[in-house]
C-alpha atoms as a PDB file:
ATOM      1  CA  UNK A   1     124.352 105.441 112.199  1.00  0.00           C
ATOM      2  CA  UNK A   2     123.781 108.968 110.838  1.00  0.00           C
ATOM      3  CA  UNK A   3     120.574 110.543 111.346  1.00  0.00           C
ATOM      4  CA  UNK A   4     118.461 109.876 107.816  1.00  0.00           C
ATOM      5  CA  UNK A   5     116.327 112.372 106.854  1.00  0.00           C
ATOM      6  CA  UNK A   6     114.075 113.838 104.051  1.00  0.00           C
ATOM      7  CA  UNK A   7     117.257 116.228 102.871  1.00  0.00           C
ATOM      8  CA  UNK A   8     118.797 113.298 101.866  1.00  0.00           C
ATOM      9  CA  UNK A   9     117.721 111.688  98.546  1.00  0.00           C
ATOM     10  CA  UNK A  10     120.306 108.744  98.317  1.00  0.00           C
ATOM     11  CA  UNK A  11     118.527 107.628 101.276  1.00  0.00           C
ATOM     12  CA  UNK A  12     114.971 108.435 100.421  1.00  0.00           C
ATOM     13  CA  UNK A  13     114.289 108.737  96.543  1.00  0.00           C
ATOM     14  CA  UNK A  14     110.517 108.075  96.327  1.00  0.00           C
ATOM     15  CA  UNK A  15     109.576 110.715  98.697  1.00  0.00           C
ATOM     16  CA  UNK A  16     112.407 112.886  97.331  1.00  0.00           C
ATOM     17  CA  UNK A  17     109.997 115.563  96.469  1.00  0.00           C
ATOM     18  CA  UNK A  18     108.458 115.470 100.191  1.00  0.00           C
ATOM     19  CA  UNK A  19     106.368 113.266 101.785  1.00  0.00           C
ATOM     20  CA  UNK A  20     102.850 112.656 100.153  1.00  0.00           C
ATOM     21  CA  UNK A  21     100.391 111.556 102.371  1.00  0.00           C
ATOM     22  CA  UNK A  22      97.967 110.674  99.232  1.00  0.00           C
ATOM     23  CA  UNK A  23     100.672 108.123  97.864  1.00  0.00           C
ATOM     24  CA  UNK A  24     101.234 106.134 101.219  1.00  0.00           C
ATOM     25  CA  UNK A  25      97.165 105.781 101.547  1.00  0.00           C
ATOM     26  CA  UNK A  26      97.196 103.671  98.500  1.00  0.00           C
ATOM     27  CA  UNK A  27     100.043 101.757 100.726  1.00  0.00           C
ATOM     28  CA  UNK A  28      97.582 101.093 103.632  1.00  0.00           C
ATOM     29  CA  UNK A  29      95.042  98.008 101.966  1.00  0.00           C
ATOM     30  CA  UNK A  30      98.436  95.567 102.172  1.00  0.00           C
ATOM     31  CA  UNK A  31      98.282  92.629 104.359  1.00  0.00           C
ATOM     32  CA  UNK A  32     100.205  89.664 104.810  1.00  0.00           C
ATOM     33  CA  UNK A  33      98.048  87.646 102.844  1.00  0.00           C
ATOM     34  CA  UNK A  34      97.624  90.042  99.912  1.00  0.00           C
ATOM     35  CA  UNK A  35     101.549  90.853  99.678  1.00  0.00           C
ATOM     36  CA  UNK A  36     103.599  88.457 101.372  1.00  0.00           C
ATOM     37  CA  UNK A  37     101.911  85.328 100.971  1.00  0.00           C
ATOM     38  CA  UNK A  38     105.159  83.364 100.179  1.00  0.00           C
ATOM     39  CA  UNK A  39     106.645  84.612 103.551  1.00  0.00           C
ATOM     40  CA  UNK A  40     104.028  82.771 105.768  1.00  0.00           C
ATOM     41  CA  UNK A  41     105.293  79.387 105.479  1.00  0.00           C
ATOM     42  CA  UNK A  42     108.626  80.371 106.843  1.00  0.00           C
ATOM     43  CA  UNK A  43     107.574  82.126 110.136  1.00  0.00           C
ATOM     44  CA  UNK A  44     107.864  81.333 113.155  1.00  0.00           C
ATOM     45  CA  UNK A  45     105.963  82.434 116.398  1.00  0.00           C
ATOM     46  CA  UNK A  46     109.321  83.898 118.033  1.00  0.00           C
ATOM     47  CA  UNK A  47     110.861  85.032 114.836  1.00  0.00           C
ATOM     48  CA  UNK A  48     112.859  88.359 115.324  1.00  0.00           C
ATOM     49  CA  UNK A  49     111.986  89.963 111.828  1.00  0.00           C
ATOM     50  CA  UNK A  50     113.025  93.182 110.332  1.00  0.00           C
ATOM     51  CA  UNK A  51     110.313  94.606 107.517  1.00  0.00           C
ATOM     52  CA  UNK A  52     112.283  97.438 105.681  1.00  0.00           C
ATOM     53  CA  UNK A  53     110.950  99.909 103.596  1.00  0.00           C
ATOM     54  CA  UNK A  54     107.748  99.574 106.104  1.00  0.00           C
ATOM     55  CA  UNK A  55     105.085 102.052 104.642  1.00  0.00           C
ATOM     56  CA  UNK A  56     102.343 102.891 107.319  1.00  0.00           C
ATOM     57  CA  UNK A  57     102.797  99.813 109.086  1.00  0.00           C
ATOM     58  CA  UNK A  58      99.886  97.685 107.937  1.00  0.00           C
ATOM     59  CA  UNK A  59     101.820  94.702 107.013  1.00  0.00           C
ATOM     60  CA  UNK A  60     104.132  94.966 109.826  1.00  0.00           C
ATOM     61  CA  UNK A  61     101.245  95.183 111.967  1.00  0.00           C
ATOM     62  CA  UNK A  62      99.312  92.130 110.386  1.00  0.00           C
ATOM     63  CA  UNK A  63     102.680  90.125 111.010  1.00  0.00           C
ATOM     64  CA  UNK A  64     102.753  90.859 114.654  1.00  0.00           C
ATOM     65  CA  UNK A  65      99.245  90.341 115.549  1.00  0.00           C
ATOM     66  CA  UNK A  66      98.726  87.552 113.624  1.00  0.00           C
ATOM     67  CA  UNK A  67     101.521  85.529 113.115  1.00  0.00           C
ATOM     68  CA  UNK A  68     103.956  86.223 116.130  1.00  0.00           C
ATOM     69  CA  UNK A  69     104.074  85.768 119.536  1.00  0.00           C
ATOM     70  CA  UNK A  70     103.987  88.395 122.237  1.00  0.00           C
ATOM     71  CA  UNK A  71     105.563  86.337 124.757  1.00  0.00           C
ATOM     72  CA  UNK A  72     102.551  87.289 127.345  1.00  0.00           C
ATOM     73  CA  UNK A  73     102.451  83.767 128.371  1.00  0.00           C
ATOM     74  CA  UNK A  74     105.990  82.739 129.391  1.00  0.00           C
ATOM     75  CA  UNK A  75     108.495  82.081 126.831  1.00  0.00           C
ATOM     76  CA  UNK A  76     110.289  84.181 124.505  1.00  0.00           C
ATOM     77  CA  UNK A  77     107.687  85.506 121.922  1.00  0.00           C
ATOM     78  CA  UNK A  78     108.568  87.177 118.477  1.00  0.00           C
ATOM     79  CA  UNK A  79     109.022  90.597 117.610  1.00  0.00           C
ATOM     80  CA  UNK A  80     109.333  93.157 114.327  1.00  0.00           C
ATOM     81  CA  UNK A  81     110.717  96.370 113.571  1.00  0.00           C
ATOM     82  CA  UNK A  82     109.637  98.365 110.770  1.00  0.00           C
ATOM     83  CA  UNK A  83     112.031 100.845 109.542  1.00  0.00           C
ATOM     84  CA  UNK A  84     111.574 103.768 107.016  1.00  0.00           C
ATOM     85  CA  UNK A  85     114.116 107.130 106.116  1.00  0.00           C
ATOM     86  CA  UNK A  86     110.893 109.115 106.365  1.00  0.00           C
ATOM     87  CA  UNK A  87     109.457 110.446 109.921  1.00  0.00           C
ATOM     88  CA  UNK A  88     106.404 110.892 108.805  1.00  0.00           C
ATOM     89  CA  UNK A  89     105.857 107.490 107.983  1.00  0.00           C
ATOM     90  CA  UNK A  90     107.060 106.426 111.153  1.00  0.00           C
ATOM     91  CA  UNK A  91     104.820 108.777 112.340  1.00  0.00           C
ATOM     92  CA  UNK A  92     101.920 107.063 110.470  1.00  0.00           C
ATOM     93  CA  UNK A  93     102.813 103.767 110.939  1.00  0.00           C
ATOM     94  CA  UNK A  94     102.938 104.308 114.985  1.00  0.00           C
ATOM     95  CA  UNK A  95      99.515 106.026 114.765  1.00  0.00           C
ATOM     96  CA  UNK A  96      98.552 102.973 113.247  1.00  0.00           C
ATOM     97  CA  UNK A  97      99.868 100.932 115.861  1.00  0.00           C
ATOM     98  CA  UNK A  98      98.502 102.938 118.804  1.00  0.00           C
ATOM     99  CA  UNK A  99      94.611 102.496 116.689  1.00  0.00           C
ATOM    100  CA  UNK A 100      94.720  98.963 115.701  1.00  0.00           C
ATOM    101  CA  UNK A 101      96.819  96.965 118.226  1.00  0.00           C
ATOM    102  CA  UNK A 102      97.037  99.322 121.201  1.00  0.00           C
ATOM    103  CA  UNK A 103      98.484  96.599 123.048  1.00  0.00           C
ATOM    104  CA  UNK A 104     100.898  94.614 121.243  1.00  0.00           C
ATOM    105  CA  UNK A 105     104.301  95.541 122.588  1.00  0.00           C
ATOM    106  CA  UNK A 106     106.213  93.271 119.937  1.00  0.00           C
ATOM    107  CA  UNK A 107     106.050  95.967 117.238  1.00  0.00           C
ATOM    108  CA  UNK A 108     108.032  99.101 116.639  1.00  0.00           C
ATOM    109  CA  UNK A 109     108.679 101.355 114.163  1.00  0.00           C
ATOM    110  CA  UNK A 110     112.189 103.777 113.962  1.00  0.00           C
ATOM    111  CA  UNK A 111     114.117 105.658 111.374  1.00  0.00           C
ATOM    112  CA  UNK A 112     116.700 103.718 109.473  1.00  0.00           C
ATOM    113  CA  UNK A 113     117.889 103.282 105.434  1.00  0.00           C
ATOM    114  CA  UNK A 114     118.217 100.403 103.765  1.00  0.00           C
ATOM    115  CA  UNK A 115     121.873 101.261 102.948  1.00  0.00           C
ATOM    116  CA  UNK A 116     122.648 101.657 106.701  1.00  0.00           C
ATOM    117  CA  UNK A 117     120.750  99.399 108.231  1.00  0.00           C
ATOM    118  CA  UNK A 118     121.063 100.580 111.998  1.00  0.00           C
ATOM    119  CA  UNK A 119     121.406  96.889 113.071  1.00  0.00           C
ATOM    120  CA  UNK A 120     124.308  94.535 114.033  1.00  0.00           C
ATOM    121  CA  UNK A 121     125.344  91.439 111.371  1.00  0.00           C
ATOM    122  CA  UNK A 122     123.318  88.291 112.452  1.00  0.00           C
ATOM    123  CA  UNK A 123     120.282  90.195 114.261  1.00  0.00           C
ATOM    124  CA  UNK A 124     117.032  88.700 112.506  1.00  0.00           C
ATOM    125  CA  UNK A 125     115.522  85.578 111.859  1.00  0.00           C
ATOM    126  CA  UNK A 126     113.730  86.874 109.043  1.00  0.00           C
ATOM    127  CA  UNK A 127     114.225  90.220 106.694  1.00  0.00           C
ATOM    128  CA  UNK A 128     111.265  91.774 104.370  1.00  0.00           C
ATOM    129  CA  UNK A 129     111.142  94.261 102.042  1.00  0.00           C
ATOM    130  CA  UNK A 130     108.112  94.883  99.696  1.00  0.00           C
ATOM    131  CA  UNK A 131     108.098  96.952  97.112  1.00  0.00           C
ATOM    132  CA  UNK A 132     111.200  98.389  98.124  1.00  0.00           C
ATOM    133  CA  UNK A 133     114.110  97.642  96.191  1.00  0.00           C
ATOM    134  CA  UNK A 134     112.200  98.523  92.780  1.00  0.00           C
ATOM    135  CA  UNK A 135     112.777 101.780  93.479  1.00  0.00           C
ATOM    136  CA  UNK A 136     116.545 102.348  94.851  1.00  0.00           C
ATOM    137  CA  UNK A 137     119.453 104.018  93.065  1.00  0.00           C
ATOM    138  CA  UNK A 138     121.899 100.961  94.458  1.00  0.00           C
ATOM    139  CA  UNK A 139     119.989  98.125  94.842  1.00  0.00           C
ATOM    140  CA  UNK A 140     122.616  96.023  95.186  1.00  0.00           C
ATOM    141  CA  UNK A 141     124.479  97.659  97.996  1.00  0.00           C
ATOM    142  CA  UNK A 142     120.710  97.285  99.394  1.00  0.00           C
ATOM    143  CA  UNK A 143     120.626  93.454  99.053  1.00  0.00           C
ATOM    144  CA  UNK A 144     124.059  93.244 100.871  1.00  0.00           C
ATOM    145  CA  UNK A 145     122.313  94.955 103.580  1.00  0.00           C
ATOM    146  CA  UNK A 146     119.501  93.052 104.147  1.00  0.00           C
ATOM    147  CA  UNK A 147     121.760  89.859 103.889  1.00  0.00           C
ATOM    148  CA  UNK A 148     124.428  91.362 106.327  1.00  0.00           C
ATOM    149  CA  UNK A 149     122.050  91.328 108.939  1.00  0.00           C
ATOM    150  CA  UNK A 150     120.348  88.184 108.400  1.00  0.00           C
ATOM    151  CA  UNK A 151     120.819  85.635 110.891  1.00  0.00           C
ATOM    152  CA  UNK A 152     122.646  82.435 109.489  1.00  0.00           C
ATOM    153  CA  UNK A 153     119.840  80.060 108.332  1.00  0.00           C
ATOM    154  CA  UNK A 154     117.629  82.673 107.742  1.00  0.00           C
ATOM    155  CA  UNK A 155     115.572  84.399 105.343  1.00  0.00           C
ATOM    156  CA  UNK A 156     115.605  87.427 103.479  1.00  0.00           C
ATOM    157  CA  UNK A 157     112.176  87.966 101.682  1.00  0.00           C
ATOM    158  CA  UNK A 158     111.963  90.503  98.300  1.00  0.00           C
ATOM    159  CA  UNK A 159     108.955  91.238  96.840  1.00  0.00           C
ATOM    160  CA  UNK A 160     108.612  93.981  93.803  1.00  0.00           C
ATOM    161  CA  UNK A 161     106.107  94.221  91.085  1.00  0.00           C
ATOM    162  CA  UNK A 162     107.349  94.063  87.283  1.00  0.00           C
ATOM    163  CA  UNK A 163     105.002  97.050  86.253  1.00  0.00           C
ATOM    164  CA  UNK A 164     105.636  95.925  82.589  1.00  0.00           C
ATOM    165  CA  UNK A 165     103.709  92.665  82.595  1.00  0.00           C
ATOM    166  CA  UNK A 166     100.952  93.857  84.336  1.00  0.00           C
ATOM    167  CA  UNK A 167      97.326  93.788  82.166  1.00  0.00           C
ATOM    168  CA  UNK A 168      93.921  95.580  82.200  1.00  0.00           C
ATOM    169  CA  UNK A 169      90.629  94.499  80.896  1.00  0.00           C
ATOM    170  CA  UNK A 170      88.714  95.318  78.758  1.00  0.00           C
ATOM    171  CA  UNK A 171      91.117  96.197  75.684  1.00  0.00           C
ATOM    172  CA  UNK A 172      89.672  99.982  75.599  1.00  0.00           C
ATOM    173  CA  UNK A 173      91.473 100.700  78.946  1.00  0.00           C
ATOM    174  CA  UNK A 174      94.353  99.085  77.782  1.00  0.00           C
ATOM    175  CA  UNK A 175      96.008 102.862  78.780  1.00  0.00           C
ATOM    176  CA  UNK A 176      96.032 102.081  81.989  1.00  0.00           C
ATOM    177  CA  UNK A 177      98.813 100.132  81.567  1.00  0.00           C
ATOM    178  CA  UNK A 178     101.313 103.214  80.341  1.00  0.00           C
ATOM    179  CA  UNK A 179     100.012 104.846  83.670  1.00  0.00           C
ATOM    180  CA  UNK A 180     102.301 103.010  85.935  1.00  0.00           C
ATOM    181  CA  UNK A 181     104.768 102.976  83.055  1.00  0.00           C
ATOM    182  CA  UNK A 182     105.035 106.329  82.478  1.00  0.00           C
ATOM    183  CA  UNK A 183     105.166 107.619  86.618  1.00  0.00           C
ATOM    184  CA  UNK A 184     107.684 105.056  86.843  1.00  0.00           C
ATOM    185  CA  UNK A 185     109.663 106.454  84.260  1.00  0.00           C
ATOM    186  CA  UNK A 186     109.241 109.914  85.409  1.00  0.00           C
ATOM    187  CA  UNK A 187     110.779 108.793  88.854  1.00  0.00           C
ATOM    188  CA  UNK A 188     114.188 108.960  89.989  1.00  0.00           C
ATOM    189  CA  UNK A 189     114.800 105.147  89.978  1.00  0.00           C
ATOM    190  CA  UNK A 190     111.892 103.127  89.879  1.00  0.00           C
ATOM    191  CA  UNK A 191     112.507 100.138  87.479  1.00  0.00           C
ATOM    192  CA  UNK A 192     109.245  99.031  85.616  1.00  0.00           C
ATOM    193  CA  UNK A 193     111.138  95.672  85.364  1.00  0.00           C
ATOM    194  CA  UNK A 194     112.200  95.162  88.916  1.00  0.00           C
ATOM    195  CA  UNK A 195     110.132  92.316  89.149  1.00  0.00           C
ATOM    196  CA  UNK A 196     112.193  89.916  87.270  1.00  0.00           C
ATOM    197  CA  UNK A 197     115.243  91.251  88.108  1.00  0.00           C
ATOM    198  CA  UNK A 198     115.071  90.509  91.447  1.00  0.00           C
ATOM    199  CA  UNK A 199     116.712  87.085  91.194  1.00  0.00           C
ATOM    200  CA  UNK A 200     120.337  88.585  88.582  1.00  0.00           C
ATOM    201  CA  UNK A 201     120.231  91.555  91.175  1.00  0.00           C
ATOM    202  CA  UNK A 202     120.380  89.277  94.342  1.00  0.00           C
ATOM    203  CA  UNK A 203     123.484  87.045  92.212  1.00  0.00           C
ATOM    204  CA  UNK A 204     125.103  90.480  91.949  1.00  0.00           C
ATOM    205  CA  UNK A 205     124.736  91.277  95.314  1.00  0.00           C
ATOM    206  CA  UNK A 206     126.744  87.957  96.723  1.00  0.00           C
ATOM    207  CA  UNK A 207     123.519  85.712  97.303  1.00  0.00           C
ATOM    208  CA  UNK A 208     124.349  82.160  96.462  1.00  0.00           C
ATOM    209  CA  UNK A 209     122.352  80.628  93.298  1.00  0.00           C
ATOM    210  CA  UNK A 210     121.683  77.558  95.524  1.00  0.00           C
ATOM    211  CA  UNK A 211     120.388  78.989  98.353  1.00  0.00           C
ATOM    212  CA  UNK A 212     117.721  81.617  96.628  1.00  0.00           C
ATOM    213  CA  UNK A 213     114.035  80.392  95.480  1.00  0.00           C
ATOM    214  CA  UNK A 214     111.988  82.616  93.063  1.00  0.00           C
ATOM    215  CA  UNK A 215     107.933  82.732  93.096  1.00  0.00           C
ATOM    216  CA  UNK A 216     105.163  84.590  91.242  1.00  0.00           C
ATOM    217  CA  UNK A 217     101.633  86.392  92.789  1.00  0.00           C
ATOM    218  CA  UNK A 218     100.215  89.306  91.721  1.00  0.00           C
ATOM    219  CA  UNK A 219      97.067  91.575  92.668  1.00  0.00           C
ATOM    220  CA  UNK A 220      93.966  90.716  91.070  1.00  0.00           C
ATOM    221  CA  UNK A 221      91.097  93.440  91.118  1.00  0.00           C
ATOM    222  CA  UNK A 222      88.344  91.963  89.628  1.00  0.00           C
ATOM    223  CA  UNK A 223      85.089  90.069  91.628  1.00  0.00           C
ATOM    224  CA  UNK A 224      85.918  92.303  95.039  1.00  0.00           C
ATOM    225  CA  UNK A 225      83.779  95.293  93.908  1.00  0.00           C
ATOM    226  CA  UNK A 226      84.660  97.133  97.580  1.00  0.00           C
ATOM    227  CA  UNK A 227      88.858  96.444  96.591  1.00  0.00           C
ATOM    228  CA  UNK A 228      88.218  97.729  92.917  1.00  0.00           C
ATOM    229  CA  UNK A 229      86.492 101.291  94.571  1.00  0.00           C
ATOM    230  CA  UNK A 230      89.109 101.640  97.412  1.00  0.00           C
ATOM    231  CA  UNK A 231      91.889 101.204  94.376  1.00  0.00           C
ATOM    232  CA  UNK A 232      90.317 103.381  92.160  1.00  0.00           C
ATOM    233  CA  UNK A 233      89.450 106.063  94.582  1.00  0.00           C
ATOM    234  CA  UNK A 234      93.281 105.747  96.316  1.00  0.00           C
ATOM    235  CA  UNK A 235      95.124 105.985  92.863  1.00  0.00           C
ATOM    236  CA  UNK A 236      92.817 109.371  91.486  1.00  0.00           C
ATOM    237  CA  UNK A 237      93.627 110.850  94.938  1.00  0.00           C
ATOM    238  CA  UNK A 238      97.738 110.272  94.153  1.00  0.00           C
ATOM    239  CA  UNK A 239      96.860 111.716  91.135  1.00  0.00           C
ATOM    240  CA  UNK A 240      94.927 114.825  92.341  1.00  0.00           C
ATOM    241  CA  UNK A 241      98.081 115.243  94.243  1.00  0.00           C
ATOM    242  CA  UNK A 242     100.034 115.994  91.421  1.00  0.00           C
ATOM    243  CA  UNK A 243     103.492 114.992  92.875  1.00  0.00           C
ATOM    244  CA  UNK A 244     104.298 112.109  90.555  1.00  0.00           C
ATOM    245  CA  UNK A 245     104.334 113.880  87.111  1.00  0.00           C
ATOM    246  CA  UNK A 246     102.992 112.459  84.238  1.00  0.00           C
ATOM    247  CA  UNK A 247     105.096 115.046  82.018  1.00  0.00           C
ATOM    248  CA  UNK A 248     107.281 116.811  83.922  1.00  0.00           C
ATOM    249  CA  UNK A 249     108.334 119.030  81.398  1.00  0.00           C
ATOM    250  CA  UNK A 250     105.072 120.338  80.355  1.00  0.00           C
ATOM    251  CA  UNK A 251     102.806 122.144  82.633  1.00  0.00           C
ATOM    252  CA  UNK A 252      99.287 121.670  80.351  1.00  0.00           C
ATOM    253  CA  UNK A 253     100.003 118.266  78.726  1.00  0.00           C
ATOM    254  CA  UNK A 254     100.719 117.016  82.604  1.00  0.00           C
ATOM    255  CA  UNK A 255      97.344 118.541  83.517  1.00  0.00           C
ATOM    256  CA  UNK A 256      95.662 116.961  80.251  1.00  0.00           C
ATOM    257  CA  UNK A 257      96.865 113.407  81.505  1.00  0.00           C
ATOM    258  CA  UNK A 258      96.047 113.520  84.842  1.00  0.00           C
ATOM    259  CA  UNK A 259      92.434 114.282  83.955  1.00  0.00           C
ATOM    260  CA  UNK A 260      92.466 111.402  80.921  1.00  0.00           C
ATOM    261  CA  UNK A 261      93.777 108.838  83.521  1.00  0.00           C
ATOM    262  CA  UNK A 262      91.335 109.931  86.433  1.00  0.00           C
ATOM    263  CA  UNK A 263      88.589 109.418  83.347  1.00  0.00           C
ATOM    264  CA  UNK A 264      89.870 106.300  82.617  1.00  0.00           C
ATOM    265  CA  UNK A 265      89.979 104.644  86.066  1.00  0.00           C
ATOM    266  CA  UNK A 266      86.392 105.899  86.984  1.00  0.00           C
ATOM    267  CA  UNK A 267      85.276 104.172  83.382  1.00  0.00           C
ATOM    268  CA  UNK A 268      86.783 101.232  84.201  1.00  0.00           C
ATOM    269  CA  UNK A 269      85.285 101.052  87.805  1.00  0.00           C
ATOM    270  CA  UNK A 270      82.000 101.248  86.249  1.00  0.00           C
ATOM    271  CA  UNK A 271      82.578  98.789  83.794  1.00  0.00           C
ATOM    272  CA  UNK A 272      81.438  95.304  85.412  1.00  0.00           C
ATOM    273  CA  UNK A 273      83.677  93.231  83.361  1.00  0.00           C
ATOM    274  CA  UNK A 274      86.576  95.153  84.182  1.00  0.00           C
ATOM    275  CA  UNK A 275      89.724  93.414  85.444  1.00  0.00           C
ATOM    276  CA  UNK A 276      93.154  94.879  86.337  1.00  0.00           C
ATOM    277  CA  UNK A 277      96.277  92.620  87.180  1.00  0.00           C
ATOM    278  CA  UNK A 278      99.887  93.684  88.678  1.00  0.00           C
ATOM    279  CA  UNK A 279     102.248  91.009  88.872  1.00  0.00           C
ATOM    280  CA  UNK A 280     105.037  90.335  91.124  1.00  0.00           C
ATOM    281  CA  UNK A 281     108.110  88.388  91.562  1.00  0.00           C
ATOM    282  CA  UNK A 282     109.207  86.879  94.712  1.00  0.00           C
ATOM    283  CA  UNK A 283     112.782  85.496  95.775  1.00  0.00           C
ATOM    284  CA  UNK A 284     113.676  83.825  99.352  1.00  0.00           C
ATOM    285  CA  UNK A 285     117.149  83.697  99.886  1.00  0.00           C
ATOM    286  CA  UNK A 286     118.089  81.296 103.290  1.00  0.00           C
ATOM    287  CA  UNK A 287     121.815  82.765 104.336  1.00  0.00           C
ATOM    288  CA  UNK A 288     124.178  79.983 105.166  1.00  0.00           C
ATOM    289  CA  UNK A 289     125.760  79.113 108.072  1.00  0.00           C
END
């Protein structure tokens, strides 16, 4: 496989302006349970799973500690690569490692695309990708990927959130809405429908209509007061950072929006009644034999 790097934005689009540390903090609350819920009851303890489009590791992490073997005690345990076109990530996500599980040696993280994945057809049990293919320029030659190499009889796992359908509460920050919207829009590719597209996309991409199951979650900040501060505080930091414009093509009205929306989420964080709610759509796709 070629070497992927930061140069090349068919490979990486949402760091395509350089990597942004402040954007992949608001990356590092995801768990398992939080973001791929639906995956658990398909996994294995000596699963060989590939998690694409990793991040900083913290739900590859979570799925090695806690739901794979390390095959310390005789047998063959279960492993998981994380793979991302950006080495600073990798960098992260290995930092990560070395802090948090120090000794797990069924983890690793390496350079790779989605669109050439650096793997043999038929290699893993199970394939993840969260929040991933919501923002590619060729998501389907992405799906064919993670199906190619998908062992027979197993699963690729999508996750993406539908940006669109999302809702915040009370009606006065109703704004906060068009935030997500409108840095979508501004991006290269992100599609603020992704989430229930998943399913037509995967048809397009060769996956058999029988074979594919589609689910619903979302994130719910409301009760967990400690969630709602780490959001908040996360998402005004991205913005501080001023990489994701608001209005790219004005300087001033780009400034006057970033300090309305940083208003708005500290407002809302105060506000005890305050909800916020990001759906997602799920599909599991079992290849055949």
């Amino acid at each position: 496989m070629t070497s992927i790097t930061n140069n090349n934005n068919q490979h990486q689009v949402y760091y395509n302006k350089g990597f942004e540390k402040s954007i992949s903090d608001t990356h590092s609350w995801r768990t398992v349970k939080n973001s791929a819920n639906y995956v658990i009851p398909l996994i294995k303890p000596n699963f060989k799973i590939l998690d694409v489009g990793c991040g900083p590791g913290s739900i590859t992490i979570d799925f090695a500690q806690n739901y794979l073997s390390n095959g310390n005690n005789g047998g063959e345990g279960g492993s998981i690569i994380g793979i991302e076109p950006t080495q600073e990530l990798i960098d992260i996500a290995n930092e990560n490692k070395l802090k948090l599980v120090p000794n797990l040696t069924n983890i690793s993280f390496q350079i790779g695309s989605i669109y050439e994945l650096p793997f043999d057809d038929n290699t893993f049990d199970l394939v993840h990708a969260h929040q991933v293919i919501i923002h590619l320029q060729d998501p389907i030659k992405a799906l064919k990927e993670l199906k190619r190499v998908t062992k027979p009889e197993g699963f690729v796992c999508i996750r993406d959130a539908d940006l669109e359908s999302s809702i915040v509460y009370p009606n006065k920050f109703s704004l906060l809405n068009d935030f997500y919207v409108i840095k979508a829009k501004n991006a290269i590719s992100t599609d603020t429908q992704a989430g229930r597209k998943l399913r037509i996309k995967a048809l397009q991409a060769g996956y058999e209509s029988k074979n594919l199951k589609t689910s619903f979650s979302s994130w719910l900040l409301t009760d967990d007061l400690n969630l709602k501060q780490s959001w908040v505080n996360s998402t005004i930091n991205r913005i501080k950072s001023d990489v994701e414009k608001l209005d790219p093509n004005d300087i001033e009205k780009n400034k006057q929006l970033n300090e309305k929306f940083i208003k708005l989420w500290q407002d809302w964080l105060k506000d005890e009644t305050s909800m916020f709610n990001m759906n997602h759509f799920e599909i599991i796709y079992q290849k055949p034999t």
